[in-house]
N, C-alpha and C. Protein backbone atom coordinates (compact mmCIF):
# COMPACT_ATOMS: atom_id res chain seq x y z
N UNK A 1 133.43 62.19 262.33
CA UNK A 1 134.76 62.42 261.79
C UNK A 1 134.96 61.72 260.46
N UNK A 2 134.83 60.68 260.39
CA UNK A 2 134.33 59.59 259.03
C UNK A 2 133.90 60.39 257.97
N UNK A 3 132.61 60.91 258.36
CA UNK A 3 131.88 61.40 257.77
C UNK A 3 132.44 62.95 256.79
N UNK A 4 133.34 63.65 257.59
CA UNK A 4 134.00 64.47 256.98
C UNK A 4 134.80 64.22 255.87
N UNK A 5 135.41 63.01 256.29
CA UNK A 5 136.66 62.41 255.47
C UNK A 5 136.09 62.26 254.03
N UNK A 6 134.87 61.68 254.33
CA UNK A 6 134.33 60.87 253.10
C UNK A 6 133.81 62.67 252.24
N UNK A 7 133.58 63.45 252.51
CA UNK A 7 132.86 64.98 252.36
C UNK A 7 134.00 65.42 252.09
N UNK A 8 135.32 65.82 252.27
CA UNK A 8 136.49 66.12 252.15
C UNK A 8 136.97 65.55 250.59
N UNK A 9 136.61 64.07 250.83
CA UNK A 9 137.17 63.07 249.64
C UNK A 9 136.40 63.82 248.62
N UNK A 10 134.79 63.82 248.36
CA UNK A 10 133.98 64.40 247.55
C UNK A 10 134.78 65.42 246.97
N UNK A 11 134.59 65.99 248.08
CA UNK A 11 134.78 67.43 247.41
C UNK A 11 136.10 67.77 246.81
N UNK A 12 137.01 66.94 247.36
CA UNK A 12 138.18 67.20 246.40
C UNK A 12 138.55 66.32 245.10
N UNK A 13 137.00 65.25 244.83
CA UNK A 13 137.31 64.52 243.45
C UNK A 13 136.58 65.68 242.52
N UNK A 14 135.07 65.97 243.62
CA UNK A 14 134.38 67.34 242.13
C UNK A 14 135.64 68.38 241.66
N UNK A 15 136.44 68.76 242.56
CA UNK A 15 137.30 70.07 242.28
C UNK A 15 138.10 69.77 241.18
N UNK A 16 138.61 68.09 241.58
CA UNK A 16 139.44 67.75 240.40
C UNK A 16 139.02 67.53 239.02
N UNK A 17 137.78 66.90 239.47
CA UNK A 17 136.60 66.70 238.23
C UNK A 17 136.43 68.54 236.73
N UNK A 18 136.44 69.33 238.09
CA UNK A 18 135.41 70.47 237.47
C UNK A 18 137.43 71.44 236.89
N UNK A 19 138.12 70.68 237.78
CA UNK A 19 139.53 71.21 236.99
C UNK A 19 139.99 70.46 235.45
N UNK A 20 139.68 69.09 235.55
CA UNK A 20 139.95 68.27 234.21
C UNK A 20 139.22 69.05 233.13
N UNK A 21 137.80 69.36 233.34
CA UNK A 21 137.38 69.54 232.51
C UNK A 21 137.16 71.02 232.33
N UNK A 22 137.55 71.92 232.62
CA UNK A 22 137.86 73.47 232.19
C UNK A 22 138.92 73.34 231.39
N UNK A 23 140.25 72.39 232.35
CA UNK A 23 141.55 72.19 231.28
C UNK A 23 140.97 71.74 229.50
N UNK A 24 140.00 70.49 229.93
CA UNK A 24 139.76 69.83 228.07
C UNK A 24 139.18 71.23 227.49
N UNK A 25 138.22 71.63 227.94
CA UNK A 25 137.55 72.86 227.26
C UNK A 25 138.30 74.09 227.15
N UNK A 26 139.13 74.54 227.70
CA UNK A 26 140.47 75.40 227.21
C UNK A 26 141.61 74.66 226.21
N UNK A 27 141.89 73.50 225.97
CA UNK A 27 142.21 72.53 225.40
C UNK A 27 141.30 73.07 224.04
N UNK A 28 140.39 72.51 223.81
CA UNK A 28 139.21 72.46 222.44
C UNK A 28 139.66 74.02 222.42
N UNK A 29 139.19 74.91 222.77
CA UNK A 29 139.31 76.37 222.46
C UNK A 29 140.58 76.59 222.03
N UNK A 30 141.20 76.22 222.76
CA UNK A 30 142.85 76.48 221.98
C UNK A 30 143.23 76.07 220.64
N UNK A 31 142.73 74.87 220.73
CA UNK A 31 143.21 73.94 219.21
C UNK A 31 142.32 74.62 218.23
N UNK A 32 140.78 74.61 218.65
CA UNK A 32 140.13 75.46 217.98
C UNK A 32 140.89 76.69 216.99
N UNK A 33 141.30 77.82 217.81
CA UNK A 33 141.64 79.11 217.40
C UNK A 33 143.17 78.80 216.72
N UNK A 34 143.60 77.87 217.37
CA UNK A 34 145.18 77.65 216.03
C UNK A 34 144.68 76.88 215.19
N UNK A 35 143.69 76.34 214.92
CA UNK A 35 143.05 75.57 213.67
C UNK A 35 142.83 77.17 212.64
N UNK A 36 142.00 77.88 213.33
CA UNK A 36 140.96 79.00 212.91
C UNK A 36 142.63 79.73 211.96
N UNK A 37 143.43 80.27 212.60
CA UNK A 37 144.83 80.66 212.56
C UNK A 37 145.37 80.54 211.62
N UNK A 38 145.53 79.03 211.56
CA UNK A 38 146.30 78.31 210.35
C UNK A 38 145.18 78.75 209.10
N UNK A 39 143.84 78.18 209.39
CA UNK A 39 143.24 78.47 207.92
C UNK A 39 143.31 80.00 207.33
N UNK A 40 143.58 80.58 208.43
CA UNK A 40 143.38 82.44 208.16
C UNK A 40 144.88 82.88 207.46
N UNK A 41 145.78 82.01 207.60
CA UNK A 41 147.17 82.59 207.29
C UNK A 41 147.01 81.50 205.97
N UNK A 42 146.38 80.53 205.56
CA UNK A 42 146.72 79.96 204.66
C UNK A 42 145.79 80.98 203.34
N UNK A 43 144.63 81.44 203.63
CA UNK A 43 144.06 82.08 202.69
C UNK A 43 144.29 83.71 202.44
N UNK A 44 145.00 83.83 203.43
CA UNK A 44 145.71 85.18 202.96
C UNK A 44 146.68 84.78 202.28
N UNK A 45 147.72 83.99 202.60
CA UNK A 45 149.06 83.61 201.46
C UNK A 45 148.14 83.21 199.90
N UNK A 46 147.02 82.86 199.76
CA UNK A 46 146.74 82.21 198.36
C UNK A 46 145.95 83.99 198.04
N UNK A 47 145.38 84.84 198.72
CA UNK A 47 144.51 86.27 198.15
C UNK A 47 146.22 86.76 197.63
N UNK A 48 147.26 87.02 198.41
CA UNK A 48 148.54 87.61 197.69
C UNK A 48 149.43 87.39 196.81
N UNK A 49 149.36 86.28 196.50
CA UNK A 49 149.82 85.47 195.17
C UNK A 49 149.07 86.28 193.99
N UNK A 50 149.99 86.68 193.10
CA UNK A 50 149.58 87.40 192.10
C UNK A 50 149.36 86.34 190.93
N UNK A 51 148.18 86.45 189.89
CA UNK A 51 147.63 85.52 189.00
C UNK A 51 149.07 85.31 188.17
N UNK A 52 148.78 84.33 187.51
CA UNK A 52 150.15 84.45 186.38
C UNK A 52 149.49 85.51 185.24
N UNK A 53 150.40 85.65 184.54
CA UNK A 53 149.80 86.58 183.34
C UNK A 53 149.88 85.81 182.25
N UNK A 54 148.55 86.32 181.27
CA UNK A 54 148.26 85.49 180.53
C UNK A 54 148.83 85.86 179.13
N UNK A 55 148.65 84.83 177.72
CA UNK A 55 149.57 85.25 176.66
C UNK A 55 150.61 84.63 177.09
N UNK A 56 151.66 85.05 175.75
CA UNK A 56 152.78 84.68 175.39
C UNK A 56 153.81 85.98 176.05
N UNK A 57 154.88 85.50 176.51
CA UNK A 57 155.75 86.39 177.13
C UNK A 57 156.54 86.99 176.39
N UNK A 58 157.14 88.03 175.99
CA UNK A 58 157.75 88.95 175.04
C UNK A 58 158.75 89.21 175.34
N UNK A 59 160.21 89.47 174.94
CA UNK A 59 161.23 89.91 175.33
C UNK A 59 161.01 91.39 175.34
N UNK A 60 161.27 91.88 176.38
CA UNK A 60 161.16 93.39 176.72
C UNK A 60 162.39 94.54 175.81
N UNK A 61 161.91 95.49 175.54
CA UNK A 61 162.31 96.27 174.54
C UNK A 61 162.67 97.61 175.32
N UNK A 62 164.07 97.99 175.34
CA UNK A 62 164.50 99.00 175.99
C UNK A 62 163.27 100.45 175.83
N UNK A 63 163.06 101.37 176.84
CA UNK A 63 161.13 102.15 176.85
C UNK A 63 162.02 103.24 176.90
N UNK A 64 162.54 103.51 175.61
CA UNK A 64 163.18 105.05 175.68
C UNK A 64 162.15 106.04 174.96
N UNK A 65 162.52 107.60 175.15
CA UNK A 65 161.40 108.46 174.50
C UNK A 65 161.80 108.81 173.24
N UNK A 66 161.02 108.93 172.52
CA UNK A 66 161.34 109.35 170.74
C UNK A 66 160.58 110.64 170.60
N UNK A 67 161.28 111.49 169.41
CA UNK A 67 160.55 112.83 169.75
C UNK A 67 159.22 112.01 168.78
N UNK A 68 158.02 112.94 169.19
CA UNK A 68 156.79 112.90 168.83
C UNK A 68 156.66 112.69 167.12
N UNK A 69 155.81 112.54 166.18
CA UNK A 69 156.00 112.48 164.30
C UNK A 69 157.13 111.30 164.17
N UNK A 70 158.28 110.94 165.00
CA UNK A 70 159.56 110.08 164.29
C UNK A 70 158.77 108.65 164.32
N UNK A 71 159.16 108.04 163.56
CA UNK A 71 159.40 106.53 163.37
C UNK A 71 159.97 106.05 165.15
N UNK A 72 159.05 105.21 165.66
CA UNK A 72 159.19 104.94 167.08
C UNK A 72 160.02 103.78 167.04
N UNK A 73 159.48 102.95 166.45
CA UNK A 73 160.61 101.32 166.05
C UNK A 73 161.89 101.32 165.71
N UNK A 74 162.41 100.20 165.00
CA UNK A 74 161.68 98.60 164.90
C UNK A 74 161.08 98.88 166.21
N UNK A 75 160.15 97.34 166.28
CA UNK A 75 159.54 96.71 167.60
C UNK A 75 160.14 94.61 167.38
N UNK A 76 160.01 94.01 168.42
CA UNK A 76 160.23 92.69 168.33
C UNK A 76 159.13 91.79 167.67
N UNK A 77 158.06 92.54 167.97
CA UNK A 77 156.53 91.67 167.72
C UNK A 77 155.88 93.23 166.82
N UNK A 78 154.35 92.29 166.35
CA UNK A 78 153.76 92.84 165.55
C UNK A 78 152.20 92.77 165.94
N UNK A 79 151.37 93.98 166.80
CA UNK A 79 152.09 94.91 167.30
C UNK A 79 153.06 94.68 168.07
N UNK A 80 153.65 96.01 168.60
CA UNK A 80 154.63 96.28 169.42
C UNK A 80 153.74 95.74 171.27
N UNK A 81 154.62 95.54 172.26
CA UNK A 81 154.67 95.30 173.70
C UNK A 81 155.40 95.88 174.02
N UNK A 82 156.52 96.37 173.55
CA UNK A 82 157.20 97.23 174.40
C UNK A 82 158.63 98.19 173.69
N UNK A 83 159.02 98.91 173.97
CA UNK A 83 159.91 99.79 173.26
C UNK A 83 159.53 100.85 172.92
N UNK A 84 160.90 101.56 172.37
CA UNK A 84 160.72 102.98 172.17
C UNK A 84 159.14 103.50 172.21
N UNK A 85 158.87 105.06 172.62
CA UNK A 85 157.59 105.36 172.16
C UNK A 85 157.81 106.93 172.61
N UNK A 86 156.49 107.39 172.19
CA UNK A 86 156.30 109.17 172.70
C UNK A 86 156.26 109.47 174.28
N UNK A 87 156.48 110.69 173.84
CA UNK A 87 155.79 110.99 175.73
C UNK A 87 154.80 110.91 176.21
N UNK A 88 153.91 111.29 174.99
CA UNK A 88 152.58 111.40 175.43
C UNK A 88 151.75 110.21 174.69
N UNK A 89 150.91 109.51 175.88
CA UNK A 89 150.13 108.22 175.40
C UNK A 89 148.81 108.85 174.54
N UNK A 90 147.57 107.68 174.32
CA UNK A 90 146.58 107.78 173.79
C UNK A 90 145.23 107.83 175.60
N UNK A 91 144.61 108.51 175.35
CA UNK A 91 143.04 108.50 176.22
C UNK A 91 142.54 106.73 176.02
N UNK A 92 142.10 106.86 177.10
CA UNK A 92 141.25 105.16 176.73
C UNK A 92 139.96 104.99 176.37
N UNK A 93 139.69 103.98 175.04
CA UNK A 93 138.48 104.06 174.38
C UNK A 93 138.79 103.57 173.44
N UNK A 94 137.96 103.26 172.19
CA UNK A 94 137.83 102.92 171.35
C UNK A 94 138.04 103.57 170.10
N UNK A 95 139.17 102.96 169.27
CA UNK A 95 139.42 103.71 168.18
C UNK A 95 139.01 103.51 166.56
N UNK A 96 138.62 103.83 165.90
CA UNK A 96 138.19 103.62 164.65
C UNK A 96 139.39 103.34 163.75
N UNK A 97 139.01 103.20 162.58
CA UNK A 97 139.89 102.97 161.36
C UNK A 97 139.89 104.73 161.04
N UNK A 98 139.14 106.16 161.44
CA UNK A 98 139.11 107.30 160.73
C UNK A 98 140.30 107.83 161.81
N UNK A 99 140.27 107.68 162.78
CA UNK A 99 141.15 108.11 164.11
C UNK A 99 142.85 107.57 163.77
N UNK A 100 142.92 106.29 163.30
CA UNK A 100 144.25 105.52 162.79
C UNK A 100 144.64 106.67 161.42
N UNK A 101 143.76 106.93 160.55
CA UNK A 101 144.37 107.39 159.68
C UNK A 101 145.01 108.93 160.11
N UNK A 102 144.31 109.86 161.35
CA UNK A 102 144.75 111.11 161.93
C UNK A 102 146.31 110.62 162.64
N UNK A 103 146.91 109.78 162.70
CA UNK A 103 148.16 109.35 163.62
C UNK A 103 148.76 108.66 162.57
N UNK A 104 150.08 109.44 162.49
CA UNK A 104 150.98 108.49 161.52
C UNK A 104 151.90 107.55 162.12
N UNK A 105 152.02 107.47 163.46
CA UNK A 105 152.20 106.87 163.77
C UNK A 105 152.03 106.35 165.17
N UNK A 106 151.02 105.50 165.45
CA UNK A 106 150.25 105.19 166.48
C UNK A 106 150.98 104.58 167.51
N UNK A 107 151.46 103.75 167.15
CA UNK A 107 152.66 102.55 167.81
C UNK A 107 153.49 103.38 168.91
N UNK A 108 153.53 104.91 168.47
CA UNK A 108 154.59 105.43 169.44
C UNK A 108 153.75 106.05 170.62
N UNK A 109 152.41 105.97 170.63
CA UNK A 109 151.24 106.72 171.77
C UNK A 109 150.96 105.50 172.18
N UNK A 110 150.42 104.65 171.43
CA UNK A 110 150.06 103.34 172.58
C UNK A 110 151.16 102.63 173.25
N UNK A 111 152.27 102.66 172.93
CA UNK A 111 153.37 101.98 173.58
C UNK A 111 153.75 102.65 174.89
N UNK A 112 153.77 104.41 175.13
CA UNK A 112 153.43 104.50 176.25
C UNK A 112 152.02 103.53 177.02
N UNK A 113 151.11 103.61 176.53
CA UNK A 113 150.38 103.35 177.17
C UNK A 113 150.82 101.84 177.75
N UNK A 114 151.04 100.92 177.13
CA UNK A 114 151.35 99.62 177.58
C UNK A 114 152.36 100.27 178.76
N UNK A 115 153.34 100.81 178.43
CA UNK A 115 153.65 100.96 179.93
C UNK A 115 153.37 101.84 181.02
N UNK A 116 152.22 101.93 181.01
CA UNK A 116 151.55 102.61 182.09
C UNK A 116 150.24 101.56 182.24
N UNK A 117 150.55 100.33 181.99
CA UNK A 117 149.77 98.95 182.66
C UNK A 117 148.38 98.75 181.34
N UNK A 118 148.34 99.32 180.33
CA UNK A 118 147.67 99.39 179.38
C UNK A 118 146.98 97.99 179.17
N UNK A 119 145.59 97.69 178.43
CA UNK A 119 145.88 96.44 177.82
C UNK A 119 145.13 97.11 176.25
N UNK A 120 145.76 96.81 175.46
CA UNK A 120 145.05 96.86 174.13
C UNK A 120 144.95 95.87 173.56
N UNK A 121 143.44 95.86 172.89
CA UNK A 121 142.90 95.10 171.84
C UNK A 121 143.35 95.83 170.05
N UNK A 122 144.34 95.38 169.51
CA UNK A 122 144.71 95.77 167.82
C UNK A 122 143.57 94.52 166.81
N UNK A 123 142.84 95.49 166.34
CA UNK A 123 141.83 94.38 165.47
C UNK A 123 141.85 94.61 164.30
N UNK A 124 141.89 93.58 163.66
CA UNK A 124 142.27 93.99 162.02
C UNK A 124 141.21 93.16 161.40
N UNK A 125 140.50 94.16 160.45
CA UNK A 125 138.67 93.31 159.64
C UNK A 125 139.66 93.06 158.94
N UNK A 126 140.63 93.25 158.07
CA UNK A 126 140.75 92.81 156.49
C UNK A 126 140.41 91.66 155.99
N UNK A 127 140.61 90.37 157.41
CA UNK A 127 140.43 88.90 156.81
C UNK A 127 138.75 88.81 157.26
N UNK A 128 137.93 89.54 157.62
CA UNK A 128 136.80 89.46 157.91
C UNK A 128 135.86 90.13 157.02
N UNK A 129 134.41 89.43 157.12
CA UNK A 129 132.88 90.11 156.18
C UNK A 129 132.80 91.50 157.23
N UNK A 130 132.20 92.01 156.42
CA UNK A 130 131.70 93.01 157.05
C UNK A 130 130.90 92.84 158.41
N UNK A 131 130.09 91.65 158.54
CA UNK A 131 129.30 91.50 159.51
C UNK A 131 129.75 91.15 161.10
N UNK A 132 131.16 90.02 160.23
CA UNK A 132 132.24 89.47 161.32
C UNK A 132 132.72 90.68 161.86
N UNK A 133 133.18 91.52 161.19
CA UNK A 133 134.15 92.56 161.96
C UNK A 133 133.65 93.69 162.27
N UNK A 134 131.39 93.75 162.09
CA UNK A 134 131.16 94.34 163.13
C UNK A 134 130.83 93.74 164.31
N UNK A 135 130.82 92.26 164.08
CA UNK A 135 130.66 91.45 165.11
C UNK A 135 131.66 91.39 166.83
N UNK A 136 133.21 91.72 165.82
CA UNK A 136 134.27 91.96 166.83
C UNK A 136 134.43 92.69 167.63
N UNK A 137 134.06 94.17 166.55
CA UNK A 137 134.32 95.47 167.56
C UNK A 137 133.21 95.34 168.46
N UNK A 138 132.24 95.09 168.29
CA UNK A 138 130.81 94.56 168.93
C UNK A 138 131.61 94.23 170.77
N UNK A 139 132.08 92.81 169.89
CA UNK A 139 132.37 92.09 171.40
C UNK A 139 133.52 92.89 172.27
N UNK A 140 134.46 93.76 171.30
CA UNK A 140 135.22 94.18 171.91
C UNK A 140 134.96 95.28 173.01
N UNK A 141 134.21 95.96 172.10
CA UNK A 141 133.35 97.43 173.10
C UNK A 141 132.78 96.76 174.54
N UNK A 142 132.37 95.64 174.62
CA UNK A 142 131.22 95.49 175.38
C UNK A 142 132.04 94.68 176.70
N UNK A 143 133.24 93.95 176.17
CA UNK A 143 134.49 93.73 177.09
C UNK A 143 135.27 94.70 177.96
N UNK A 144 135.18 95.77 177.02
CA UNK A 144 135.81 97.36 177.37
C UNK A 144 134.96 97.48 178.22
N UNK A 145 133.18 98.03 178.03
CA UNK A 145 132.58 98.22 178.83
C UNK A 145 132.58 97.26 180.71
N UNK A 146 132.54 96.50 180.59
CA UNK A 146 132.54 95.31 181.31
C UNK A 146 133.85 95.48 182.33
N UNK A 147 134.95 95.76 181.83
CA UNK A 147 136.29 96.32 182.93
C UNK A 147 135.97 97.68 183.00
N UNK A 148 135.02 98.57 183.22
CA UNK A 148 134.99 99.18 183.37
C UNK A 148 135.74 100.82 182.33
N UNK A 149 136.02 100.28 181.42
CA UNK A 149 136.68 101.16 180.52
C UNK A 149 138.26 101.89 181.12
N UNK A 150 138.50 100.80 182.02
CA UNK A 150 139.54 101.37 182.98
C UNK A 150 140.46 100.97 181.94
N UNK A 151 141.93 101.52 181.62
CA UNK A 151 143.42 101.37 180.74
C UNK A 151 142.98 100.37 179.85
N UNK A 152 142.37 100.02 179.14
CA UNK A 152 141.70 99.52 177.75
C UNK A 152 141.46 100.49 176.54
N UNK A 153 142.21 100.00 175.68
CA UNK A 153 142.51 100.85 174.32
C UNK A 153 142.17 99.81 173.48
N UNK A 154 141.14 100.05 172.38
CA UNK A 154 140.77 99.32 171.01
C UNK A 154 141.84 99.78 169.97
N UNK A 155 142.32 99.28 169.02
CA UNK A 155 143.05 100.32 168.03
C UNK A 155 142.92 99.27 166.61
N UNK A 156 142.40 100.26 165.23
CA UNK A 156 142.51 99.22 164.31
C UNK A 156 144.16 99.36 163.99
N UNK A 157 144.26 98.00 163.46
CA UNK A 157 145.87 97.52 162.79
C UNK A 157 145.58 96.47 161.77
N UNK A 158 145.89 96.83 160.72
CA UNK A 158 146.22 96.13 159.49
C UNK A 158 147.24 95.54 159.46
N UNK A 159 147.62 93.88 158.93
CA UNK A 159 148.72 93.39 158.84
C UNK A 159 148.81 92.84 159.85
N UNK A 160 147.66 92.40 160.85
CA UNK A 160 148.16 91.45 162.15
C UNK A 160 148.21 89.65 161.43
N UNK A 161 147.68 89.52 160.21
CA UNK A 161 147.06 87.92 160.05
C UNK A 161 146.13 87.64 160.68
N UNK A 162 146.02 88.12 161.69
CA UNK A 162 144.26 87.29 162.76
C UNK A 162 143.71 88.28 162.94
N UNK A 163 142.28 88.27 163.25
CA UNK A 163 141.68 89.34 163.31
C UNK A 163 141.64 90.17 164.42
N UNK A 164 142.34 89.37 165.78
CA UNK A 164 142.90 90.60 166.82
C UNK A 164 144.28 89.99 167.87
N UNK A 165 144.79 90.91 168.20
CA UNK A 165 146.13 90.54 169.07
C UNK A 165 146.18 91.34 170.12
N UNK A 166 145.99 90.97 171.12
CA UNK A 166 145.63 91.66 172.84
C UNK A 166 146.92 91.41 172.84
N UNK A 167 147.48 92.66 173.88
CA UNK A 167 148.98 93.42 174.11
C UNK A 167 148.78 94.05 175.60
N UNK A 168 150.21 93.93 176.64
CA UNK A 168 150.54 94.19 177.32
C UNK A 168 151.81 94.31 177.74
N UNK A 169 151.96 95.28 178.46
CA UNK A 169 153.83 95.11 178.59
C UNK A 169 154.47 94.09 178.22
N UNK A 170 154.96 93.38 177.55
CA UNK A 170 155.97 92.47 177.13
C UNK A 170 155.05 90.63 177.34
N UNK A 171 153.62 90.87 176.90
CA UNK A 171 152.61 90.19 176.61
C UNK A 171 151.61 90.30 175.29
N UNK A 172 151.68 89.38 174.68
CA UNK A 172 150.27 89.23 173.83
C UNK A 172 149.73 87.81 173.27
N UNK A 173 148.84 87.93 172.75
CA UNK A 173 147.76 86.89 172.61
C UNK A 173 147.01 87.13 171.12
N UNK A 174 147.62 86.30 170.43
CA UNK A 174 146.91 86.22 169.07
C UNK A 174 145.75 85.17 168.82
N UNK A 175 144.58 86.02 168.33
CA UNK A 175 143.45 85.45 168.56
C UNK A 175 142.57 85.12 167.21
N UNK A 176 142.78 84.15 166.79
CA UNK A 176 141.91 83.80 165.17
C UNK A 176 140.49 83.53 165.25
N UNK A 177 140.22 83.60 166.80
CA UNK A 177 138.55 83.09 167.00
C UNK A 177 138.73 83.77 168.37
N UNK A 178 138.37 85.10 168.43
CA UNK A 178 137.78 85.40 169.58
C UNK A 178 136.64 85.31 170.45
N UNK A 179 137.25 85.14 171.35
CA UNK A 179 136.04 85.15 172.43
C UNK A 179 135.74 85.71 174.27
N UNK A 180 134.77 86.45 173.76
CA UNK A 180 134.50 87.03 175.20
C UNK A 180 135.27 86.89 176.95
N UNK A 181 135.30 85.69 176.45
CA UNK A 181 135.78 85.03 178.01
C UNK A 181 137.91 85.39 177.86
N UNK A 182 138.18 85.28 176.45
CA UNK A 182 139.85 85.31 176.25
C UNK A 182 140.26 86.99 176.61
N UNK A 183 138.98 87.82 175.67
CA UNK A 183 139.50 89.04 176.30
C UNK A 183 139.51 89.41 177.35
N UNK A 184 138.41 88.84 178.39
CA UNK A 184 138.39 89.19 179.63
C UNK A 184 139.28 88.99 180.45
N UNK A 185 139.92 87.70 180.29
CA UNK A 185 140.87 86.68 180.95
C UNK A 185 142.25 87.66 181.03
N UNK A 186 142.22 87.90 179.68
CA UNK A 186 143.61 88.73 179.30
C UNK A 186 143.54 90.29 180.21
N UNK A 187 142.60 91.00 180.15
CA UNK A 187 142.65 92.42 180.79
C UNK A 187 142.86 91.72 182.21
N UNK A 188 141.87 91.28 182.92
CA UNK A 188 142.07 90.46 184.44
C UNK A 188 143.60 90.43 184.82
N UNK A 189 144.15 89.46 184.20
CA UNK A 189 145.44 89.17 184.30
C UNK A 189 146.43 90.16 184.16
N UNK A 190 146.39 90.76 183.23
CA UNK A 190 147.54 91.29 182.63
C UNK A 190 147.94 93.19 183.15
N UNK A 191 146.16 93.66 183.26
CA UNK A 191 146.44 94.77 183.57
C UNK A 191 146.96 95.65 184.37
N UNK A 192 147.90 96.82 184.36
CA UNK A 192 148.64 97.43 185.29
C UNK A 192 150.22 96.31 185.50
N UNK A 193 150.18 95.33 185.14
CA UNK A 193 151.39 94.62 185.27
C UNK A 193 152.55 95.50 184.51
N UNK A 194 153.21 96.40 184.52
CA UNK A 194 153.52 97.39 183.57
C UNK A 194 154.56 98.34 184.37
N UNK A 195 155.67 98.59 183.53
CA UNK A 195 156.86 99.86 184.70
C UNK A 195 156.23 100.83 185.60
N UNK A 196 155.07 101.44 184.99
CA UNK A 196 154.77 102.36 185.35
C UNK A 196 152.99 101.94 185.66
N UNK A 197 152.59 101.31 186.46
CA UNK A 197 151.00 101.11 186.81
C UNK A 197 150.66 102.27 187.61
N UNK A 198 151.02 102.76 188.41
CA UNK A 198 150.57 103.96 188.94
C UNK A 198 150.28 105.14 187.95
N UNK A 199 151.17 105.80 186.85
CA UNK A 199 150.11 106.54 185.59
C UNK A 199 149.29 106.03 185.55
N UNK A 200 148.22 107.39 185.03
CA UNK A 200 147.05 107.77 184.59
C UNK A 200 147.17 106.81 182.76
């Protein structure tokens, strides 16, 4: 009879034994997966945070339509970020100084484009050698290339002072020493940020 007691006792310290410790190990698993939880909700809140945009911020310019040939301006800045423009934008690519002279007035096709999430590069050789400012379009093309040629417009412009000024909806960035990494930074950031990002 003893003998039971003491077999009884056993067996109900292992039960308690083999209960403590399922509890700690459901315990660890638990804390575990709300650890796992927390880190999973913390790095989704930092992927949805939208970058800041880069450049100088522009006061936005009422985006009314002008008939096509008119004088699209004034604008606030030089180029334009935003305001009046045509209906119809520019294709994306790279534009020459022979293409600027076919458009009398350009400002009113790319300004759609800025708002349809555009980013343009306006590059002006005048203060540059010949070599520099094939050096630019150089880097510029190959930046273009590099985003994929996705809403990226080159356009020459005379009269910027620096030799290029990256533009975006009610953004730009004047650049006296460009460099690879600024244009990139700028399309990254800035692109499609725009009234209309869903246009083509």
């Amino acid at each position: 009879m003893g003998k039971r007691k003491s077999g009884a006792r056993f067996s109900s310290r292992s039960a308690r034994r083999r209960t403590r410790r399922g509890y700690l190990v459901w315990s660890g698993v638990g804390a575990g997966m709300v650890v796992l939880l927390v880190g999973l909700l913390v790095l989704a809140g930092k992927a949805v945070q939208p970058k800041p945009a880069a450049g100088e911020a522009v006061p936005i310019q009422a985006a009314n339509h002008v008939p096509e040939g008119t004088e699209p301006g004034p604008y606030n800045t030089n180029p334009p970020t935003s305001g009046p423009h045509y209906d119809q934008p520019l294709a994306a690519g790279f534009y020459d100084e022979k293409d600027r002279q076919e458009l009398t007035y350009p400002e009113g096709y790319l300004v759609h484009n800025l708002e349809h999430g555009y980013v343009i590069f306006w590059y002006d050789c005048d203060t540059l050698t010949s070599t520099a400012c094939d050096d630019l379009k150089s880097m510029i093309r190959s930046v273009m290339d590099e985003v994929g040629m996705y809403k990226v417009i080159a356009f020459p412009y005379p009269g910027l002072e620096v030799p290029l000024v990256i533009t975006s909806w009610g953004r730009q960035e004047r650049l006296l020493t460009p460099r690879p990494a600024d244009l990139r930074a700028f399309v990254l950031a800035n692109r499609n940020r725009a009234p209309e990002p869903g246009a083509p």
